[in-house]
Protein backbone atom coordinates (compact mmCIF):
# COMPACT_ATOMS: atom_id res chain seq x y z
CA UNK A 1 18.67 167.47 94.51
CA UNK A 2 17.28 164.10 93.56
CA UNK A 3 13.88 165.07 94.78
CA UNK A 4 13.96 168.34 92.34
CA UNK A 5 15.61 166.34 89.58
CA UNK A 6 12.41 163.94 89.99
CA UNK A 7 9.97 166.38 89.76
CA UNK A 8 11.52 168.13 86.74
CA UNK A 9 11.51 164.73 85.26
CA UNK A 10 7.91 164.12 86.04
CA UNK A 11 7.22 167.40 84.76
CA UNK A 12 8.49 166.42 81.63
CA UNK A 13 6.60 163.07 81.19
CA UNK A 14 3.53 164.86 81.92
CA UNK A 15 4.26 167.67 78.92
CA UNK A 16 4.76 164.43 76.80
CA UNK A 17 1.64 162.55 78.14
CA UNK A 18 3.10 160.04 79.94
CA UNK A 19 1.42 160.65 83.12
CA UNK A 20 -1.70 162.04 84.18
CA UNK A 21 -2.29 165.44 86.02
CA UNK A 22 -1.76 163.24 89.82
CA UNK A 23 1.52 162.42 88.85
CA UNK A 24 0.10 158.44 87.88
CA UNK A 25 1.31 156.58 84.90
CA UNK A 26 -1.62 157.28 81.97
CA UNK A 27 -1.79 156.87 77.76
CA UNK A 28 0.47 158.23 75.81
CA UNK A 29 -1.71 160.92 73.84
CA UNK A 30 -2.74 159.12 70.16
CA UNK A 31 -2.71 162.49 67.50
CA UNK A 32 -2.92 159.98 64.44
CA UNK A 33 -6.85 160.35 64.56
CA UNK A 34 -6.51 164.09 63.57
CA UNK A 35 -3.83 163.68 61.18
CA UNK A 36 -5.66 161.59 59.07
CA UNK A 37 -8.75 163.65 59.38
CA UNK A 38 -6.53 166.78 58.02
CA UNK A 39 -5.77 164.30 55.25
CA UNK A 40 -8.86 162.98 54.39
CA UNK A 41 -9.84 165.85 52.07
CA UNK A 42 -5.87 165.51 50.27
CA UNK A 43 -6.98 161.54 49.88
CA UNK A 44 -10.38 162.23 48.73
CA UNK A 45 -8.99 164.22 46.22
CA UNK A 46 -6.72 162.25 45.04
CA UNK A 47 -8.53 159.12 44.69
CA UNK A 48 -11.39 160.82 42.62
CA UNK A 49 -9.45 163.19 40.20
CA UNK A 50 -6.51 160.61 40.59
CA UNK A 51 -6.28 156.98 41.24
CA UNK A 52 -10.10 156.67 39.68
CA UNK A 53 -8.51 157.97 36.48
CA UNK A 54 -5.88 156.19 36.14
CA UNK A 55 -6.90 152.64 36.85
CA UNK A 56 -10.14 154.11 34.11
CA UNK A 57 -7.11 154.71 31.57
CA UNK A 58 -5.44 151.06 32.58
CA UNK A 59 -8.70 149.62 31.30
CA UNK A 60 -9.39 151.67 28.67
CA UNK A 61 -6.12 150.86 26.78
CA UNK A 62 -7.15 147.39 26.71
CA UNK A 63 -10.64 148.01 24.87
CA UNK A 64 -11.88 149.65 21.78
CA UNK A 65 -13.70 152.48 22.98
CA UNK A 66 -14.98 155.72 21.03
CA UNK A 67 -17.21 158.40 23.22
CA UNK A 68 -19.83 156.83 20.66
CA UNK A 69 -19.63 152.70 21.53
CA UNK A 70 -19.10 150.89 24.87
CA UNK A 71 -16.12 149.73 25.18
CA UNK A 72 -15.14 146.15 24.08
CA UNK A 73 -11.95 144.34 25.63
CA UNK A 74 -9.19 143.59 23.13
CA UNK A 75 -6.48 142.95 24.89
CA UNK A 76 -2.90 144.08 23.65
CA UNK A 77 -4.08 145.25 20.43
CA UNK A 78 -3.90 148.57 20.97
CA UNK A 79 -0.32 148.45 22.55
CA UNK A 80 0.60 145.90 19.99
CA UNK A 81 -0.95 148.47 16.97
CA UNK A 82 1.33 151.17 18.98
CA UNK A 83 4.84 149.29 17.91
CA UNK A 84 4.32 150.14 14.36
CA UNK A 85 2.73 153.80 14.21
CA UNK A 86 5.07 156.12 12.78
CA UNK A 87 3.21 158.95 14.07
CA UNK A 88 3.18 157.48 17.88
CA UNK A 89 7.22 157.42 17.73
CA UNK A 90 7.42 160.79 15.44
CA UNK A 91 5.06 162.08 18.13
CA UNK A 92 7.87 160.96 20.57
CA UNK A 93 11.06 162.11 19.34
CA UNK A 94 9.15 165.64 18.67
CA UNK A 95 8.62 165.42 22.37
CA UNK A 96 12.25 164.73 23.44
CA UNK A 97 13.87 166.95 21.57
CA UNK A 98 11.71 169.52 23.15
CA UNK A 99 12.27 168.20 26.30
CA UNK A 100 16.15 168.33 25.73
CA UNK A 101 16.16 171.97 24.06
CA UNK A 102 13.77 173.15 27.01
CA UNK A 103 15.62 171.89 29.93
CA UNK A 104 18.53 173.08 28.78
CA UNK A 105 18.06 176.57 28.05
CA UNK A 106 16.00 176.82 30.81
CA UNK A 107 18.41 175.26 33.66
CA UNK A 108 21.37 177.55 32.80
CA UNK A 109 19.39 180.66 32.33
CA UNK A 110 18.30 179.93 35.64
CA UNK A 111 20.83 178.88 37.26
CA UNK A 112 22.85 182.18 36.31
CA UNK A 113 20.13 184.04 37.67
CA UNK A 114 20.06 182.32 40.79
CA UNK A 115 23.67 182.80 41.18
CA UNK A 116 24.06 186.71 40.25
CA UNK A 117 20.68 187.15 42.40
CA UNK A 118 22.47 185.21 45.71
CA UNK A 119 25.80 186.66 45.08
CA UNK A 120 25.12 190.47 43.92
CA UNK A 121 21.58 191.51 44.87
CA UNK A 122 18.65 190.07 46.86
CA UNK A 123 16.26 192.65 45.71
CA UNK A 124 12.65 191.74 46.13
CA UNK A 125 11.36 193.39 43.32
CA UNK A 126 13.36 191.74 40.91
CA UNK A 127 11.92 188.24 42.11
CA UNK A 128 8.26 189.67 41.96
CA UNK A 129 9.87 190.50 38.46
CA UNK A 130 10.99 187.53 37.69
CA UNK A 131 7.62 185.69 38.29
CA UNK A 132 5.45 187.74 36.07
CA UNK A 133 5.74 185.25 33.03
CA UNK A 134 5.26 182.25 34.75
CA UNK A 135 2.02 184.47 36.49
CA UNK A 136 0.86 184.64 32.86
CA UNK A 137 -1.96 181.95 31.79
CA UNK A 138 -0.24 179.74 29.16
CA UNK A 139 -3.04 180.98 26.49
CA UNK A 140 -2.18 184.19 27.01
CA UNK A 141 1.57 183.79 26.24
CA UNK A 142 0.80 181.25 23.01
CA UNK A 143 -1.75 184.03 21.72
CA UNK A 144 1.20 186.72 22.27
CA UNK A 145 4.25 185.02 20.88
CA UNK A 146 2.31 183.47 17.57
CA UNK A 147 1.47 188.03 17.02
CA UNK A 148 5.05 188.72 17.68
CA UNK A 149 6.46 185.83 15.58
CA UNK A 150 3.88 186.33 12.52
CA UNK A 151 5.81 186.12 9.42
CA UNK A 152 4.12 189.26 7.75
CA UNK A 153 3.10 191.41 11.04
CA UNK A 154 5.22 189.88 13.32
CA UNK A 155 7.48 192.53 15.60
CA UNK A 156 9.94 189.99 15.95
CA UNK A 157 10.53 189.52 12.10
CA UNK A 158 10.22 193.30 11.58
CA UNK A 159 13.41 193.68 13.95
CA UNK A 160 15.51 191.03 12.11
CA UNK A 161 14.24 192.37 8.68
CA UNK A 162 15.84 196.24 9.65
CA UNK A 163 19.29 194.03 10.53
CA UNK A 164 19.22 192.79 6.43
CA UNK A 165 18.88 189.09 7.73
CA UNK A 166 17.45 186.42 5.47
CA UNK A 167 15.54 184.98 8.31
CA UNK A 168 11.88 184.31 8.92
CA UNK A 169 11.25 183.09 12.45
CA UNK A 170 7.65 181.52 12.53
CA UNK A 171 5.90 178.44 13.66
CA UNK A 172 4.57 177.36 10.20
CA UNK A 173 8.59 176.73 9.58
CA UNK A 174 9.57 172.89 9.93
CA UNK A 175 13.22 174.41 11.50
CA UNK A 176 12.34 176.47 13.61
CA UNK A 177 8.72 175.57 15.31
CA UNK A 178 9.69 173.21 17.95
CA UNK A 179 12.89 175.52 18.87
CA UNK A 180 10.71 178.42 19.16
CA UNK A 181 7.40 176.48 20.97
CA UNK A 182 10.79 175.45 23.46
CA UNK A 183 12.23 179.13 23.49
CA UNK A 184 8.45 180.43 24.42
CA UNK A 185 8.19 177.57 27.76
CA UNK A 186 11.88 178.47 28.41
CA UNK A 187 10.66 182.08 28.64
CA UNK A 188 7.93 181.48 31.00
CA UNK A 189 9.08 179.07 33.48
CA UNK A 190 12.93 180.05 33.76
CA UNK A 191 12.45 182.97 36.39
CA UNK A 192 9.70 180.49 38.67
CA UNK A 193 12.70 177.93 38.57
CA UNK A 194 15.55 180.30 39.13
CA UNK A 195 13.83 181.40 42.53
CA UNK A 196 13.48 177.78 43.55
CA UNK A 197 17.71 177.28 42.10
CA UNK A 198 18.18 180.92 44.43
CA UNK A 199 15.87 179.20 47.47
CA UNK A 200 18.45 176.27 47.24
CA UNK A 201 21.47 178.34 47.21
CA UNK A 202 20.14 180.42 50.55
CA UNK A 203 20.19 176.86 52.55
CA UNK A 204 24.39 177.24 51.77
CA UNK A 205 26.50 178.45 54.58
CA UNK A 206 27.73 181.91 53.77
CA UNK A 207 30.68 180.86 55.69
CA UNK A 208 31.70 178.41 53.26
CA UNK A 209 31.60 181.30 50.77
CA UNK A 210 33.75 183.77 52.88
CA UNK A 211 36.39 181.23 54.10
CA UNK A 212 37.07 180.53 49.57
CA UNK A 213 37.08 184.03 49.28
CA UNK A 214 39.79 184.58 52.03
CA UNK A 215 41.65 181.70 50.02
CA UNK A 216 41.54 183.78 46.97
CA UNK A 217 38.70 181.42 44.89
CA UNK A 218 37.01 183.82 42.62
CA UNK A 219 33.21 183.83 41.74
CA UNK A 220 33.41 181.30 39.30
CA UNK A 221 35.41 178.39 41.62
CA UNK A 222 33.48 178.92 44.46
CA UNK A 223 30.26 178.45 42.05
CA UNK A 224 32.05 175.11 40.78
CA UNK A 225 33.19 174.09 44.09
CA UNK A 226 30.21 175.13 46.84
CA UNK A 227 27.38 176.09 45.07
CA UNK A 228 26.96 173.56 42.18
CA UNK A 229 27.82 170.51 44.66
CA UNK A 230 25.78 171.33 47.79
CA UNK A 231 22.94 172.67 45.61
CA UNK A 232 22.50 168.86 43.90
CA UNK A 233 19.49 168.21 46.02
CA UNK A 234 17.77 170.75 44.55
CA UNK A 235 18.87 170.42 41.59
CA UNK A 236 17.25 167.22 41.31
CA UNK A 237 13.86 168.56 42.31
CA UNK A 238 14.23 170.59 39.62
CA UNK A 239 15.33 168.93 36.80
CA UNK A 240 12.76 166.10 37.66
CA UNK A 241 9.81 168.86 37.80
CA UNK A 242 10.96 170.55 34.39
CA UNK A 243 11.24 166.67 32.92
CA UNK A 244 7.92 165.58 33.72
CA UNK A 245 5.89 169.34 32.97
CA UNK A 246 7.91 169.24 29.54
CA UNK A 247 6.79 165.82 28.40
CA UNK A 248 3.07 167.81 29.44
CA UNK A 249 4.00 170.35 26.41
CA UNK A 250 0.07 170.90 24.85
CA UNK A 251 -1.21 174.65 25.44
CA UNK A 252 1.42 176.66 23.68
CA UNK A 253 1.37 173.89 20.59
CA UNK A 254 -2.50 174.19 20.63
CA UNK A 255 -2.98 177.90 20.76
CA UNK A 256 -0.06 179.13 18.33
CA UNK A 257 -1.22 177.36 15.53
CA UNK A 258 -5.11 178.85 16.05
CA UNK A 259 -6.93 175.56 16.44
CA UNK A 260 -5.59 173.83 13.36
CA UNK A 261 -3.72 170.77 13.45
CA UNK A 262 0.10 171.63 14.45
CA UNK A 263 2.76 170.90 11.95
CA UNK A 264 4.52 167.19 12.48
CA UNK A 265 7.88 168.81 13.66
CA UNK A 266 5.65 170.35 16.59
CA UNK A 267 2.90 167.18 16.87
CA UNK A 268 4.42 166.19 20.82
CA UNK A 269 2.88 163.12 22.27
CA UNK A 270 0.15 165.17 24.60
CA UNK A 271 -1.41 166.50 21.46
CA UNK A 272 -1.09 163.55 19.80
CA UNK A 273 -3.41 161.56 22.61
CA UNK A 274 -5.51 165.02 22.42
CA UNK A 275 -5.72 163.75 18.83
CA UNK A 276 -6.49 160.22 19.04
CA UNK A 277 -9.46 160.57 21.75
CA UNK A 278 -11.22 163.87 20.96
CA UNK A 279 -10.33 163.59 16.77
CA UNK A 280 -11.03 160.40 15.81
CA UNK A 281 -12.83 159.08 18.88
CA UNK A 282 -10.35 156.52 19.73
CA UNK A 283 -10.25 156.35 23.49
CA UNK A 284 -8.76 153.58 23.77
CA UNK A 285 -5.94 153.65 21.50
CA UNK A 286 -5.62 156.77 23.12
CA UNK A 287 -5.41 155.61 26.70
CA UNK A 288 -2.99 152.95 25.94
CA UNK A 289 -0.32 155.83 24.38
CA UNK A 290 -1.03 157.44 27.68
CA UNK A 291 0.10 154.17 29.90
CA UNK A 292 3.19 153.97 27.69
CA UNK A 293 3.78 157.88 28.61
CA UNK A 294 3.50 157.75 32.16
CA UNK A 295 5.77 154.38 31.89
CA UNK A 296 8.43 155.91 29.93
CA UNK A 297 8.63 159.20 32.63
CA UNK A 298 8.58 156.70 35.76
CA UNK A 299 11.66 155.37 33.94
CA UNK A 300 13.30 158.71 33.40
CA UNK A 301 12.42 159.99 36.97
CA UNK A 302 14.04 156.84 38.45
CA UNK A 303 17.13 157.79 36.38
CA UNK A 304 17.17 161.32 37.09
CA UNK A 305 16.84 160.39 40.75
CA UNK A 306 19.71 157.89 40.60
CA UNK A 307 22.30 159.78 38.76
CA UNK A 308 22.13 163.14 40.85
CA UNK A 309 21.89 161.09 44.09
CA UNK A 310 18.60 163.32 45.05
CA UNK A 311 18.03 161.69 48.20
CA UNK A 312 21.68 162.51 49.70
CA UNK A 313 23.39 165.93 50.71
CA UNK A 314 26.18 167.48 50.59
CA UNK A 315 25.34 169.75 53.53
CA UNK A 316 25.40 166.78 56.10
């Protein structure tokens, strides 16, 4: 028995390496060589459309620089002329309430689709379905909203103009452009983040579900009570995504309003970079409104991360 409980054993060091093919002590087999030559085209990548970039855009914001001049070191100016521009902290709160409106809208809407699509039906067409807008180039969907939301032609405004409704919906309309440039993203990104919200909820055990059922909970307790709490994880992933892709808010602005400047209720802080570097040829300024960007989402992510306690699960 010993004997057989040896060679098993020796079997089993030799499957991990540990000894060579005569049964001798040899080198444990190294794979780290081949996993960083699978990464090497991943850290290629990212060091030239990455890193290179950003430590460019670090100097950059501390020079004047048009496409036109070399650039000249200035130090702080530029973040120091960023304290008092109005339009840099117009450009801002534009930005966050879009951000808040977006997330929002979107998050619930997709969260209630997750849940009737785990709960009542896990048809496949409807999440083919479901993807179609986000499947839709960005252009595309700006060129197709600003037709249906047209004040004179629009089909949109034709339907609330047959109810007797005093309202024009339309971009051109300081109250209602940023809701509606929010409504449009909402649109196209709620069903791609209701199918990540739906692959969370699969991860649940479904006998957690039948054991509240048996207890009498109804739909809406065990959605409180299992599904909200064990999906936080995900959650997190989520809301962090749709934070930092919202604060990226430039193609629907750009293309709604047909290549003229946007309206300042709609002005978010992307287009106002856009602006800065490829309007007035101030790359530097420009840069430096980008450094306080990414610092201001680091600081947001960190929070997000913190509050929903991302890194912990409920599942353990």
């Amino acid at each position: 028995m010993h004997a057989v409980e040896t060679r098993l054993d020796a079997g089993t060091d030799q499957r991990r390496g540990l000894l060579d093919r005569d049964g001798r002590p040899g080198r444990r087999r190294d794979d780290r060589h081949v996993a960083w030559l699978f990464l090497l085209p991943v850290i290629v990548g990212f060091a030239v459309f990455y890193a290179y970039p950003t430590v460019r855009g670090v100097w950059y914001s501390f020079t004047d620089y048009s496409l036109l001049n070399d650039p000249t070191y200035v130090g702080a100016d530029n973040y120091q002329k960023l304290v008092g521009d109005e339009q840099f902290w117009n450009a801002l709160k534009v930005t966050g309430y879009y951000v808040v409106v977006n997330i929002v809208s979107q998050t619930l809407v997709a969260l209630g689709l997750a849940a009737l699509m785990h709960r009542l039906t896990q048809s496949v067409v409807l999440r083919a379905t479901l993807l179609v807008p986000w499947l839709v180039p960005n252009v595309t969907i700006g060129l197709l909203w600003a037709w249906l939301l047209d004040p004179e032609l629009g089909f949109v405004n034709h339907l609330i103009g047959l109810t007797g409704l005093d309202t024009t919906l339309s971009f051109n309309s300081p109250s209602w452009a940023m809701p509606l440039v929010a409504l449009v993203n909402s649109w196209t990104y709620t069903g791609y983040t209701a199918l990540l919200l739906y692959a969370g909820m699969l991860q649940i055990p479904q006998h957690l579900y039948e054991g509240a059922a048996i207890d009498g909970a109804g739909e809406w307790r065990m959605f409180r009570s299992i599904t909200l709490p064990l999906l936080r994880p995900i959650l997190a992933l989520v809301l962090v995504v749709s934070l930092i892709g919202s604060f990226q808010i430039f193609d629907t602005v750009a293309v709604v309003y047909g290549g003229k400047p946007p309206i300042p209720e709609t002005r978010v802080i992307y287009y106002y970079i856009y602006q800065r570097a490829f309007t007035y040829f101030d790359m530097g300024y420009a840069a430096a409104v980008a450094m306080v960007l990414v610092v201001v989402l680091g600081v947001l992510t960190t929070m997000q991360m913190r509050m929903l306690r991302a890194s912990r699960s409920d599942l353990g």
